[in-house]
C-alpha atoms as a PDB file:
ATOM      1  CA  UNK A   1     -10.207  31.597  66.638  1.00  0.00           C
ATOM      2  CA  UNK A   2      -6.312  31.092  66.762  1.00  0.00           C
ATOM      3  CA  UNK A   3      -6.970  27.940  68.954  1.00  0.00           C
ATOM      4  CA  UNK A   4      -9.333  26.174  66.109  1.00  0.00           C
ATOM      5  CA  UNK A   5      -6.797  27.104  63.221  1.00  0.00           C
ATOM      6  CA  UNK A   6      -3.738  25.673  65.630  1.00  0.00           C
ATOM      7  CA  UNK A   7      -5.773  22.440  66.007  1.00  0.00           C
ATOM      8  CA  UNK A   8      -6.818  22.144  62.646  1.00  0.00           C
ATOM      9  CA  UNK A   9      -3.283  22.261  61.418  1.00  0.00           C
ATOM     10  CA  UNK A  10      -2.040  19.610  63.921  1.00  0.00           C
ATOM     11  CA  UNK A  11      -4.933  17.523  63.177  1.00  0.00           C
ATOM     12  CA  UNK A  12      -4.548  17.782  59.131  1.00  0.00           C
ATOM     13  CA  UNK A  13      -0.805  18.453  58.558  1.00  0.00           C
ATOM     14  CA  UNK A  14       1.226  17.823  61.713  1.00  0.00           C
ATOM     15  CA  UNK A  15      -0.020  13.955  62.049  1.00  0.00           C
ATOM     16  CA  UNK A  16       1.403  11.905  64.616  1.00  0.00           C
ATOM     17  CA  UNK A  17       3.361   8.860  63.994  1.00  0.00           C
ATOM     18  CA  UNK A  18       3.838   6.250  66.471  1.00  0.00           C
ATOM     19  CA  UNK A  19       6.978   4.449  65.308  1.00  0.00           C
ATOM     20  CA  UNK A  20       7.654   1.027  67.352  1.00  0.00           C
ATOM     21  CA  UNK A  21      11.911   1.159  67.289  1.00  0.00           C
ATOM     22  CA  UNK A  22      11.790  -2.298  70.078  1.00  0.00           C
ATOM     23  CA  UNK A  23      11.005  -4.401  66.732  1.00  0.00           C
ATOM     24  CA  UNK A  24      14.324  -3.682  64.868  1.00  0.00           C
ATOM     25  CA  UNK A  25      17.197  -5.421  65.092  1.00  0.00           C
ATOM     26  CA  UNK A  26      20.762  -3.235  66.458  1.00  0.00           C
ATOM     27  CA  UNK A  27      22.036  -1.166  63.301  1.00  0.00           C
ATOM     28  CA  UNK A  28      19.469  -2.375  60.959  1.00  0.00           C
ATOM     29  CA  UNK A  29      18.426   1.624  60.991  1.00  0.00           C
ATOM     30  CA  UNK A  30      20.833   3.744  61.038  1.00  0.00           C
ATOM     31  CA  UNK A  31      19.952   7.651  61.387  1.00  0.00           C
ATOM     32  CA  UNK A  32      22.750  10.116  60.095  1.00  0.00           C
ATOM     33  CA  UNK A  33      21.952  13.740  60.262  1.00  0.00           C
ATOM     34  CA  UNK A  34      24.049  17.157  59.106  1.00  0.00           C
ATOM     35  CA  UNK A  35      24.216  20.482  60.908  1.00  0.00           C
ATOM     36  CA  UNK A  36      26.124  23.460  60.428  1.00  0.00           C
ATOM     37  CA  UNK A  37      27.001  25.368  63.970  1.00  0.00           C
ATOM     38  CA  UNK A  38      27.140  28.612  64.667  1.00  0.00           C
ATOM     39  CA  UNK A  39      30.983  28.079  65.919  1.00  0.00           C
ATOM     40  CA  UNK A  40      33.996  29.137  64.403  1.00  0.00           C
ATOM     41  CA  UNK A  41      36.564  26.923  64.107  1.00  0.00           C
ATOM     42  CA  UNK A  42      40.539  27.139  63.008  1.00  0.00           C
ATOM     43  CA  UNK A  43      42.581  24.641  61.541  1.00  0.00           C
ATOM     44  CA  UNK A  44      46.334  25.826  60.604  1.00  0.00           C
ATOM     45  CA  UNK A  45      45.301  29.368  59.391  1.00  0.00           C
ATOM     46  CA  UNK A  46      41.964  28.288  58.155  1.00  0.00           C
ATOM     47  CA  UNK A  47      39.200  29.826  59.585  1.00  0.00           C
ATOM     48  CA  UNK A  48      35.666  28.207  59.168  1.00  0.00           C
ATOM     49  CA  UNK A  49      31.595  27.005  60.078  1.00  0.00           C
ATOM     50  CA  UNK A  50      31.734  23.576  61.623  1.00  0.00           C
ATOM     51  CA  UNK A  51      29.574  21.106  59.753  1.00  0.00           C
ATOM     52  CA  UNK A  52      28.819  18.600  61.940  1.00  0.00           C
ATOM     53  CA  UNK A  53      27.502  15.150  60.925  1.00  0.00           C
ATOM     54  CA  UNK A  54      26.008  12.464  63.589  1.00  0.00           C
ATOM     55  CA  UNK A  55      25.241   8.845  63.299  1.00  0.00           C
ATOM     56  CA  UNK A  56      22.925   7.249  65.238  1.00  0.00           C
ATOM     57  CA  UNK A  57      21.199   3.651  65.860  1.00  0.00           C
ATOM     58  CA  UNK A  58      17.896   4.017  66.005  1.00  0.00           C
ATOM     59  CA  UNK A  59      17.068   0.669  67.967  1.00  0.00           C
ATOM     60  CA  UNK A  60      18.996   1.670  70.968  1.00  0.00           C
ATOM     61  CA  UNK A  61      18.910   5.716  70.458  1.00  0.00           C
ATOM     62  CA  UNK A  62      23.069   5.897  70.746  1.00  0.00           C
ATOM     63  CA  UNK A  63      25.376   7.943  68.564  1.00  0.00           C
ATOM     64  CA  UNK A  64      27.575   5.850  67.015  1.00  0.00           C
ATOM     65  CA  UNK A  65      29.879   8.548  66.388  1.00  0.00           C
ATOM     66  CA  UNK A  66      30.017  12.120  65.022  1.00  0.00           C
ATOM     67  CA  UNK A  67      32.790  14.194  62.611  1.00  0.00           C
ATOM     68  CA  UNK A  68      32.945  18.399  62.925  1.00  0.00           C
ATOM     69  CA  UNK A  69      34.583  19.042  59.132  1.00  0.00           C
ATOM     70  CA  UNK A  70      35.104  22.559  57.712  1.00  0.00           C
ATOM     71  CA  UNK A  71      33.105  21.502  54.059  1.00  0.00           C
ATOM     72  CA  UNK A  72      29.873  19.679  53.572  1.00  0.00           C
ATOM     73  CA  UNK A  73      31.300  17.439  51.727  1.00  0.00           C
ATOM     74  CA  UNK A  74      34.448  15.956  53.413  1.00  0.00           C
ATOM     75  CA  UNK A  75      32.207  13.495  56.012  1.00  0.00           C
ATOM     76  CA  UNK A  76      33.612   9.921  55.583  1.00  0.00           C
ATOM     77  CA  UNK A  77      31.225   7.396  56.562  1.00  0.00           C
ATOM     78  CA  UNK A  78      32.545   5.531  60.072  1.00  0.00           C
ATOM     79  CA  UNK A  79      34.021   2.634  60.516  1.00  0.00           C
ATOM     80  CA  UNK A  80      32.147   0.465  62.964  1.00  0.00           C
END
């Protein structure tokens, strides 16, 4: 029973998408993401959560570079 409710839910909401990244061009997609860690950090007195932002071209799959700030807010878009 488990099994046929498992598969139904992949088969009707978990579809799978085959996405082709080969056809794009270097940094015409561009993939940033935001996490907060489970690390403390300090800066000066300041105790705090890292948020951690990444940015990452999807053609070739490497991070173009990555920023650990203490708000969500402070993430400055890189220069490349």
């Amino acid at each position: 029973m488990w099994s046929r409710r498992k598969q139904h839910s992949r088969d009707h909401y978990n579809p799978y998408i085959i996405r082709d990244y080969t056809r794009l061009k270097p940094l015409e997609v561009i993939n940033e993401d935001y996490m907060t860690e489970d690390i403390l950090c300090r800066k000066g007195n300041r105790v705090f959560r890292a948020h951690l932002y990444a940015f990452q071209d999807m053609r070739s799959r490497a991070i173009l570079g990555w920023s650990l700030q203490p708000e969500m807010n402070e993430c400055q878009t890189p220069s490349w």
